[in-house]
PDB file of N, CA and C in Angstrom:
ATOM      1  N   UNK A   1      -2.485 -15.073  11.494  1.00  0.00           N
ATOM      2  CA  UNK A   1      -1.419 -14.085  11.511  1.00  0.00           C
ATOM      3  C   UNK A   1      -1.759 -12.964  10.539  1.00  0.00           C
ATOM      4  N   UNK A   2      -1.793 -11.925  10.966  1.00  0.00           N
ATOM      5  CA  UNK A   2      -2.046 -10.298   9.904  1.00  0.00           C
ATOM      6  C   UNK A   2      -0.807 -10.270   9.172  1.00  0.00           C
ATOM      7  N   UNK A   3      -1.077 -10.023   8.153  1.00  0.00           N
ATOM      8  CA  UNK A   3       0.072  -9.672   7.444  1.00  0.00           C
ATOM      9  C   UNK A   3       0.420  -8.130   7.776  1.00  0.00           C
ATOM     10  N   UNK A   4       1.712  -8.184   6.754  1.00  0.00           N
ATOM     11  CA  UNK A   4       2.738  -6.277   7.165  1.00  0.00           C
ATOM     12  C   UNK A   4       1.877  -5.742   6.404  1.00  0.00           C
ATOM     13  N   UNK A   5       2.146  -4.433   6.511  1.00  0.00           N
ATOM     14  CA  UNK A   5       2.057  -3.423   5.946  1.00  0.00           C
ATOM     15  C   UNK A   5       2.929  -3.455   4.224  1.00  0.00           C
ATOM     16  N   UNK A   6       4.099  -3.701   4.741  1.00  0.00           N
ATOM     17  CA  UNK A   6       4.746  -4.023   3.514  1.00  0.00           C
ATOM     18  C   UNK A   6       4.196  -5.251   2.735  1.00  0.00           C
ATOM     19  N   UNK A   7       3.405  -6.382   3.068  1.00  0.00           N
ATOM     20  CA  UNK A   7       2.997  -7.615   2.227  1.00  0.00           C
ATOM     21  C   UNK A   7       1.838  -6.735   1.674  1.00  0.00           C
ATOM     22  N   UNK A   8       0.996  -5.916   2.532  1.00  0.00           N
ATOM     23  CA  UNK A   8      -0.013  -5.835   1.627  1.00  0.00           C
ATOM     24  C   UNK A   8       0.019  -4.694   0.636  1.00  0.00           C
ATOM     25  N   UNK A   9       1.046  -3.447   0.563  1.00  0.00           N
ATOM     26  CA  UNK A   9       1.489  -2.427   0.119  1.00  0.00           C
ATOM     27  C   UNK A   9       1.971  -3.390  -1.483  1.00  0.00           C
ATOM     28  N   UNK A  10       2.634  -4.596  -1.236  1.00  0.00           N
ATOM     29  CA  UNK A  10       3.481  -4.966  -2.848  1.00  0.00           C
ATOM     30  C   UNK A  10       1.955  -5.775  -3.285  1.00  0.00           C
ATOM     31  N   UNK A  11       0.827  -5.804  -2.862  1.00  0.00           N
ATOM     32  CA  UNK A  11      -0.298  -7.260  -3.331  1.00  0.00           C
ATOM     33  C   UNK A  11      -1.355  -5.545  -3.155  1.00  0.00           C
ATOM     34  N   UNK A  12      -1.450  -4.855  -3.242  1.00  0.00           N
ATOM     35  CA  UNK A  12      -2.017  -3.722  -3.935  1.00  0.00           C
ATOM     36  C   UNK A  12      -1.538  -3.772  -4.836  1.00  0.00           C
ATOM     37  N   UNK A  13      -0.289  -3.104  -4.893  1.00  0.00           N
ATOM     38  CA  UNK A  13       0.326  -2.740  -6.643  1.00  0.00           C
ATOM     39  C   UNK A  13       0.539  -3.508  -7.185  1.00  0.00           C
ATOM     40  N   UNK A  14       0.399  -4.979  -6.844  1.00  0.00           N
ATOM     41  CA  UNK A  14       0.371  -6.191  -8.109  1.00  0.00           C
ATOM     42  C   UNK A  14      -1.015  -6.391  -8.239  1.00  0.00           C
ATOM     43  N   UNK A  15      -2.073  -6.406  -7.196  1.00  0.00           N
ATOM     44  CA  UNK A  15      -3.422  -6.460  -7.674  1.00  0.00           C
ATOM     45  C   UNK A  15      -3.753  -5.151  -8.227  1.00  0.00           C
ATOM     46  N   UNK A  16      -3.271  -4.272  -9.142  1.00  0.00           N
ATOM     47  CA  UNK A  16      -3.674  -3.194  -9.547  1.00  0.00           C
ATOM     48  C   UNK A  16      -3.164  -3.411 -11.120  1.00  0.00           C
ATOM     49  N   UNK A  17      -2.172  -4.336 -10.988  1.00  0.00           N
ATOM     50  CA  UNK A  17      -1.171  -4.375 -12.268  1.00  0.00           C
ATOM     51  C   UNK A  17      -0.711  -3.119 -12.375  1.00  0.00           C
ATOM     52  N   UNK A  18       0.520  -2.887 -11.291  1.00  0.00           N
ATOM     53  CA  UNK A  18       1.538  -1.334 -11.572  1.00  0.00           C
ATOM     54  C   UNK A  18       2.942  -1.781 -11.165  1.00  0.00           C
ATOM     55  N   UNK A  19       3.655  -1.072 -11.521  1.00  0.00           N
ATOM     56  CA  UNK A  19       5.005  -1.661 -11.524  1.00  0.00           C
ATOM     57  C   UNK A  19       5.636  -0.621 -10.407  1.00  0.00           C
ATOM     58  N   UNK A  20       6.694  -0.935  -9.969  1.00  0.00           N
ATOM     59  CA  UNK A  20       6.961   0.066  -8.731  1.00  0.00           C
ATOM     60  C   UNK A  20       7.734   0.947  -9.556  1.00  0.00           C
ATOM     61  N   UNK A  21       8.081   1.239 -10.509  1.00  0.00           N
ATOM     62  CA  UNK A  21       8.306   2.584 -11.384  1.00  0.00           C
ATOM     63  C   UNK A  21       6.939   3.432 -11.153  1.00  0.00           C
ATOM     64  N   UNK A  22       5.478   2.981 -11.708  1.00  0.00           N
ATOM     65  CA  UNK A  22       4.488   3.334 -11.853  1.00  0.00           C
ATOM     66  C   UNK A  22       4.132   4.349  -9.709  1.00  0.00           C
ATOM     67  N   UNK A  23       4.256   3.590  -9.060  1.00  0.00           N
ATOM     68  CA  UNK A  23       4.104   3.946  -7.731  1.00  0.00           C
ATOM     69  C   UNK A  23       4.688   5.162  -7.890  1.00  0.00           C
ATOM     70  N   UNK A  24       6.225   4.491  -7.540  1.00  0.00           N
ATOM     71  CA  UNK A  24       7.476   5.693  -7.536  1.00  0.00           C
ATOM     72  C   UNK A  24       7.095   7.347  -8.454  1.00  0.00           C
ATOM     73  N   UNK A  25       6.489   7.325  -9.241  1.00  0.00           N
ATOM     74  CA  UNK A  25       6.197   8.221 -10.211  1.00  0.00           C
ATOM     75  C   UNK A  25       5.149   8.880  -9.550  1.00  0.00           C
ATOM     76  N   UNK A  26       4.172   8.308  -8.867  1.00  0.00           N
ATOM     77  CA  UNK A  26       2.981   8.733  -8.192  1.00  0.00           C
ATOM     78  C   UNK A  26       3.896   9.764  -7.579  1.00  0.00           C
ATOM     79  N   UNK A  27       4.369   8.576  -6.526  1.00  0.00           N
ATOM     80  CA  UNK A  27       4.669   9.643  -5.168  1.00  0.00           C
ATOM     81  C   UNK A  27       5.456  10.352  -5.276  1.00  0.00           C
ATOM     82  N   UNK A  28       6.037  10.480  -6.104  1.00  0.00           N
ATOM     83  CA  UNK A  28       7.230  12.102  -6.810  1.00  0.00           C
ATOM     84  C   UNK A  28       8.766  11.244  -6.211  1.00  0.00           C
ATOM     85  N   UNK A  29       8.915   9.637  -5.891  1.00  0.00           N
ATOM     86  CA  UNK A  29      10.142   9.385  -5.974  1.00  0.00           C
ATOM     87  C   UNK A  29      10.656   8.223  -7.073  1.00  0.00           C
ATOM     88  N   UNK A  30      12.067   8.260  -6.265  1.00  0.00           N
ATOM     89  CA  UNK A  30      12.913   7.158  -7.498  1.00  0.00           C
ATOM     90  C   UNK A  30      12.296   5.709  -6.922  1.00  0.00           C
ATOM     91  N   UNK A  31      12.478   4.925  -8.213  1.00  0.00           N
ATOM     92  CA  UNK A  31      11.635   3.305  -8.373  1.00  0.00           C
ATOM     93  C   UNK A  31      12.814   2.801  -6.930  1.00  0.00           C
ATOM     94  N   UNK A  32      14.346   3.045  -6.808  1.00  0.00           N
ATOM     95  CA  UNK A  32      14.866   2.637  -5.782  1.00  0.00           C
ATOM     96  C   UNK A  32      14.615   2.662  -4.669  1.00  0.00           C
ATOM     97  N   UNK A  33      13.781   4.414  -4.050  1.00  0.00           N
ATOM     98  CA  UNK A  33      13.268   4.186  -2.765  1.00  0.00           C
ATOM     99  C   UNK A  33      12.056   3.233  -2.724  1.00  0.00           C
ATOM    100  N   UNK A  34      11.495   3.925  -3.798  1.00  0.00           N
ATOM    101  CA  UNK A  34      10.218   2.581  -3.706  1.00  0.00           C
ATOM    102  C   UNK A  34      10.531   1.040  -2.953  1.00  0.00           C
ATOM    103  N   UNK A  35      11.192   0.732  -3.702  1.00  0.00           N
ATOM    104  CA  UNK A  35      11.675  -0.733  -3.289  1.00  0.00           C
ATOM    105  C   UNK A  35      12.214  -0.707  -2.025  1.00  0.00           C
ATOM    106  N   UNK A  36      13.098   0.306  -1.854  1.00  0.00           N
ATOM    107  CA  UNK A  36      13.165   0.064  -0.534  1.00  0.00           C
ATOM    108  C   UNK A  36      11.917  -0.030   0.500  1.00  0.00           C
ATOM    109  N   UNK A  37      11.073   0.703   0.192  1.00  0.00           N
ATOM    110  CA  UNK A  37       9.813   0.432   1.061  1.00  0.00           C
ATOM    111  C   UNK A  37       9.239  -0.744   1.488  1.00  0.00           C
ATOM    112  N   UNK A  38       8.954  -1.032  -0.212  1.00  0.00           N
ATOM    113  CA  UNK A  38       8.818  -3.106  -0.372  1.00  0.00           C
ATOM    114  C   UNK A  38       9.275  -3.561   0.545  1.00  0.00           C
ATOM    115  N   UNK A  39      10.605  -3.664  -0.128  1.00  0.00           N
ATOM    116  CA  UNK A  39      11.071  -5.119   0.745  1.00  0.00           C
ATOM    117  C   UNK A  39      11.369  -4.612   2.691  1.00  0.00           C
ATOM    118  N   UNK A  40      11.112  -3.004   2.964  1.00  0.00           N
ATOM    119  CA  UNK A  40      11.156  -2.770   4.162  1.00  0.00           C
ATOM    120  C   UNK A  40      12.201  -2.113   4.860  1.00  0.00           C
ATOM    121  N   UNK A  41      13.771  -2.099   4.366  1.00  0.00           N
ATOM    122  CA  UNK A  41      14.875  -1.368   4.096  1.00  0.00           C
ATOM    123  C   UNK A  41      14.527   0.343   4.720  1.00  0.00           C
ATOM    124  N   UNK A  42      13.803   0.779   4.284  1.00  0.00           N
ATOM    125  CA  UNK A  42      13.406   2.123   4.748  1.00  0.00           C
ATOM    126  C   UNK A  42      11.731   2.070   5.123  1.00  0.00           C
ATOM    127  N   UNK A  43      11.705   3.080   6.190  1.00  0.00           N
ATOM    128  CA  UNK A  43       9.793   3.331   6.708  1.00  0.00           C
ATOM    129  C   UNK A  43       9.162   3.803   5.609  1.00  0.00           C
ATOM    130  N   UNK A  44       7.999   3.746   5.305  1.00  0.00           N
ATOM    131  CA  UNK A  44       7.270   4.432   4.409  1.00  0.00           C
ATOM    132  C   UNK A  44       6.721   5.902   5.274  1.00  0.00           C
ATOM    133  N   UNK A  45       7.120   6.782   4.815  1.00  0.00           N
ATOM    134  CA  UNK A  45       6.718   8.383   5.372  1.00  0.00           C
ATOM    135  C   UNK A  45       5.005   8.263   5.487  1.00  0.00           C
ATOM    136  N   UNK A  46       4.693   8.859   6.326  1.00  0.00           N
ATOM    137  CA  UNK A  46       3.035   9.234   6.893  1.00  0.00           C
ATOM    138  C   UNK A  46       2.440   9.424   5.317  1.00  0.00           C
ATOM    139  N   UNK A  47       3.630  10.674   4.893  1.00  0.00           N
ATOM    140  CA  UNK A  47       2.210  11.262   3.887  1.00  0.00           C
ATOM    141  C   UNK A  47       2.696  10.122   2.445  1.00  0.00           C
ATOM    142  N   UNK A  48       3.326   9.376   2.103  1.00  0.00           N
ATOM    143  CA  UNK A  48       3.199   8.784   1.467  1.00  0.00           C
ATOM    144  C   UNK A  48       1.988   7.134   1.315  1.00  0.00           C
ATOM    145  N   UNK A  49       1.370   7.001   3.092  1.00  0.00           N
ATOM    146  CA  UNK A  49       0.888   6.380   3.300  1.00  0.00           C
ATOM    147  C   UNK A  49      -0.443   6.995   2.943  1.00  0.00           C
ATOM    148  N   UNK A  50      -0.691   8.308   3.647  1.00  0.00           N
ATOM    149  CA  UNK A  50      -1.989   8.869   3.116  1.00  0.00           C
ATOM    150  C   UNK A  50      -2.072   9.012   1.698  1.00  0.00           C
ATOM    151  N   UNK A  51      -1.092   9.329   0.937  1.00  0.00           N
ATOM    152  CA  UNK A  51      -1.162   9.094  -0.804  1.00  0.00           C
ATOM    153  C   UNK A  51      -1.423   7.498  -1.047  1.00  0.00           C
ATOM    154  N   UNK A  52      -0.788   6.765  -0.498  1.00  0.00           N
ATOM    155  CA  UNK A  52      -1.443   5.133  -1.577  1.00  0.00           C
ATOM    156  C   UNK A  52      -2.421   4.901  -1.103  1.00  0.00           C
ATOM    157  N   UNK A  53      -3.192   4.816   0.409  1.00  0.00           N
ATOM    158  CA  UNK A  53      -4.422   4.996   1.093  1.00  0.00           C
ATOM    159  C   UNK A  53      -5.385   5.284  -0.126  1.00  0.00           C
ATOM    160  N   UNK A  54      -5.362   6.904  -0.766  1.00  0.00           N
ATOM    161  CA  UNK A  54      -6.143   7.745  -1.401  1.00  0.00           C
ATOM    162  C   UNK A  54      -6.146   6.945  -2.763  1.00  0.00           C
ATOM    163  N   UNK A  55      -4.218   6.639  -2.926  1.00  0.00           N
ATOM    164  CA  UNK A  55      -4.608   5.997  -4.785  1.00  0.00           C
ATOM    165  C   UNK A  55      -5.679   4.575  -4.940  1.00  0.00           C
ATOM    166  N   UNK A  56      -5.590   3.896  -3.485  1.00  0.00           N
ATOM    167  CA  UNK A  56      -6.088   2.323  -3.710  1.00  0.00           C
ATOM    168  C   UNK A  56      -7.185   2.069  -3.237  1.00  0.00           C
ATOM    169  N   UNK A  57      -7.874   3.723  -2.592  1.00  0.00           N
ATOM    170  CA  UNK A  57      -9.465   3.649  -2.034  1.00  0.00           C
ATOM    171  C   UNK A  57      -9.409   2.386  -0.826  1.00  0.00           C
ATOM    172  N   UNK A  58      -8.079   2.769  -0.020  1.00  0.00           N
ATOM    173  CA  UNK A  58      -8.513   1.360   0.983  1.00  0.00           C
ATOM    174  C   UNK A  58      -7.998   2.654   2.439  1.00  0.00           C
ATOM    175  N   UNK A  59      -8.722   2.335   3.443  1.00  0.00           N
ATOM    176  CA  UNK A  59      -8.280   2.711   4.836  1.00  0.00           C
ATOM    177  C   UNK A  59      -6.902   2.474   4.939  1.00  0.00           C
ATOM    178  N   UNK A  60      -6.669   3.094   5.955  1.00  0.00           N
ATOM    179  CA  UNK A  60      -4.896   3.257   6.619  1.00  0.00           C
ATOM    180  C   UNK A  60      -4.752   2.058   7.051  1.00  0.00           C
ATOM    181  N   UNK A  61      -6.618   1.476   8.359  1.00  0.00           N
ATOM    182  CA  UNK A  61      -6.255   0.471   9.123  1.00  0.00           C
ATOM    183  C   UNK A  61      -5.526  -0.357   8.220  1.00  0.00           C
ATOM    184  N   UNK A  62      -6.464  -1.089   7.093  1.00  0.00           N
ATOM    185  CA  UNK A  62      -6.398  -2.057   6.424  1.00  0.00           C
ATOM    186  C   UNK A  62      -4.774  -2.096   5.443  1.00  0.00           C
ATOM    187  N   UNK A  63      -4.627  -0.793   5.079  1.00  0.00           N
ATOM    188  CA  UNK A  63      -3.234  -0.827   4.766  1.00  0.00           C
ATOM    189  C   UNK A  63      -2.116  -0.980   5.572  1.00  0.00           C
ATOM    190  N   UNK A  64      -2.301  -0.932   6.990  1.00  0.00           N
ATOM    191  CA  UNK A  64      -1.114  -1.080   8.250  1.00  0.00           C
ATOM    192  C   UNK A  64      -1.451  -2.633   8.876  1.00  0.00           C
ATOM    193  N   UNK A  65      -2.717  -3.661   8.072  1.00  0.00           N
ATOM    194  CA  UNK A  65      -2.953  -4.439   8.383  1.00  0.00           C
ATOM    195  C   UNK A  65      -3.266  -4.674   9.846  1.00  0.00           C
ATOM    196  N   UNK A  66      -4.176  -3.608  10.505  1.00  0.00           N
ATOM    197  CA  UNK A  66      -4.891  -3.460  11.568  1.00  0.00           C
ATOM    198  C   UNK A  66      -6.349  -4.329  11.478  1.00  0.00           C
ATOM    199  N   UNK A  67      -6.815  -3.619  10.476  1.00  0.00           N
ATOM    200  CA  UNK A  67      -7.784  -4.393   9.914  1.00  0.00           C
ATOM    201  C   UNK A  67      -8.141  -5.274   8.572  1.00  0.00           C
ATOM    202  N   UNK A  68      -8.835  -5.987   8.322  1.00  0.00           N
ATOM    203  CA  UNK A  68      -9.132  -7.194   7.674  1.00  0.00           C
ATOM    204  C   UNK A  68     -10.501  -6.313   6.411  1.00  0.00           C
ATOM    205  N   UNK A  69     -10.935  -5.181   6.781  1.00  0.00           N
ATOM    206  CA  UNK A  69     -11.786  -4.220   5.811  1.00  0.00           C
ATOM    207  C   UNK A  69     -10.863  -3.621   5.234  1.00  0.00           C
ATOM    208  N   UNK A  70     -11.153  -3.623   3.868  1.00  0.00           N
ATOM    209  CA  UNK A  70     -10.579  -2.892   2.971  1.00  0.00           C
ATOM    210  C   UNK A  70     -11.046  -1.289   3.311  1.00  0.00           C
ATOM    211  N   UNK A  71     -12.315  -1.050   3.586  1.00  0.00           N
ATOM    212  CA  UNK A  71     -12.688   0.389   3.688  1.00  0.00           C
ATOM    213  C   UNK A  71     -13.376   0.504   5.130  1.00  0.00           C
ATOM    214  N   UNK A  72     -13.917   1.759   5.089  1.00  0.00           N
ATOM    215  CA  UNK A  72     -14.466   1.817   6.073  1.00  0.00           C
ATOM    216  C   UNK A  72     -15.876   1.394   6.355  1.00  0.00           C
ATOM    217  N   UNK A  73     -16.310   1.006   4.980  1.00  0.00           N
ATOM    218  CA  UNK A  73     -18.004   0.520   4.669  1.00  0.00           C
ATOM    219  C   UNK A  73     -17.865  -0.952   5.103  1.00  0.00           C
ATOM    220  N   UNK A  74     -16.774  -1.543   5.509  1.00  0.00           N
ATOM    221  CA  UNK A  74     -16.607  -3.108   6.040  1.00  0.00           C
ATOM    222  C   UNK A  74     -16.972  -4.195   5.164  1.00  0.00           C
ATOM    223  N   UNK A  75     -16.387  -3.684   3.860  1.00  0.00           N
ATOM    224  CA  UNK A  75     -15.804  -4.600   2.631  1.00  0.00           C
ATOM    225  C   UNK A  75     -14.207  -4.973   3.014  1.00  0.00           C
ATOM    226  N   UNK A  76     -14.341  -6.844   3.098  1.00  0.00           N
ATOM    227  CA  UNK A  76     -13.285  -7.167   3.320  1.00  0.00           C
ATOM    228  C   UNK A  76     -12.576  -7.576   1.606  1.00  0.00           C
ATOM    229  N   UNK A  77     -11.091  -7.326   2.034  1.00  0.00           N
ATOM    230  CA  UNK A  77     -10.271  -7.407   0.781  1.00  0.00           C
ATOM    231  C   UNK A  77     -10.835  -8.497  -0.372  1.00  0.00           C
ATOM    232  N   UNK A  78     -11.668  -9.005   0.048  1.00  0.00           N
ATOM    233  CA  UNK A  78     -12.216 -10.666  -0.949  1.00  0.00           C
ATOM    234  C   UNK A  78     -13.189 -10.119  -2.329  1.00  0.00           C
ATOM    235  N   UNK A  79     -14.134  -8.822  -1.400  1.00  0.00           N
ATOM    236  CA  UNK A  79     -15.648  -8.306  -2.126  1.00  0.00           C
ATOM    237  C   UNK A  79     -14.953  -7.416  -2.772  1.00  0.00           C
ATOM    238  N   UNK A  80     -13.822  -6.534  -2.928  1.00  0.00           N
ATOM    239  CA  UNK A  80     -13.186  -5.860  -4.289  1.00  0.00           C
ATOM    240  C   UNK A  80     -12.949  -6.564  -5.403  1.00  0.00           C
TER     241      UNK A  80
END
């Protein structure tokens, strides 16, 4: 079973050690929408996807859990 988008969006920012204040601050919002993202409550906007994409150096696929590569060089999430 692939995991969400949302499982692997909160196991970035805990494998990064950041707090969803820390996110929220990135993306120019409040730690509340954040969470809403998390737990799924609200969509995550396109361009906020292309921003954590860019902050976590991982593909879209792999962040929409399309794919099992972290990048496009076909490093799976294990070899980071």
């Amino acid at each position: 079973m692939n995991k969400s988008y949302i499982d692997i969006m909160r196991g970035l920012r805990e494998d990064n050690d950041k707090t969803q204040q820390d996110i929220a601050d990135f993306l120019g919002i409040s730690q509340t929408m954040y969470a809403r993202y998390e737990r799924g409550a609200n969509e995550l906007p396109i361009r906020h996807l292309i921003k954590l994409c860019q902050y976590y150096h991982v593909s879209a696929d792999y962040f929409l859990g399309l794919s099992k590569y972290i990048n496009k060089k076909g490093k799976s999430q294990s070899s980071i």
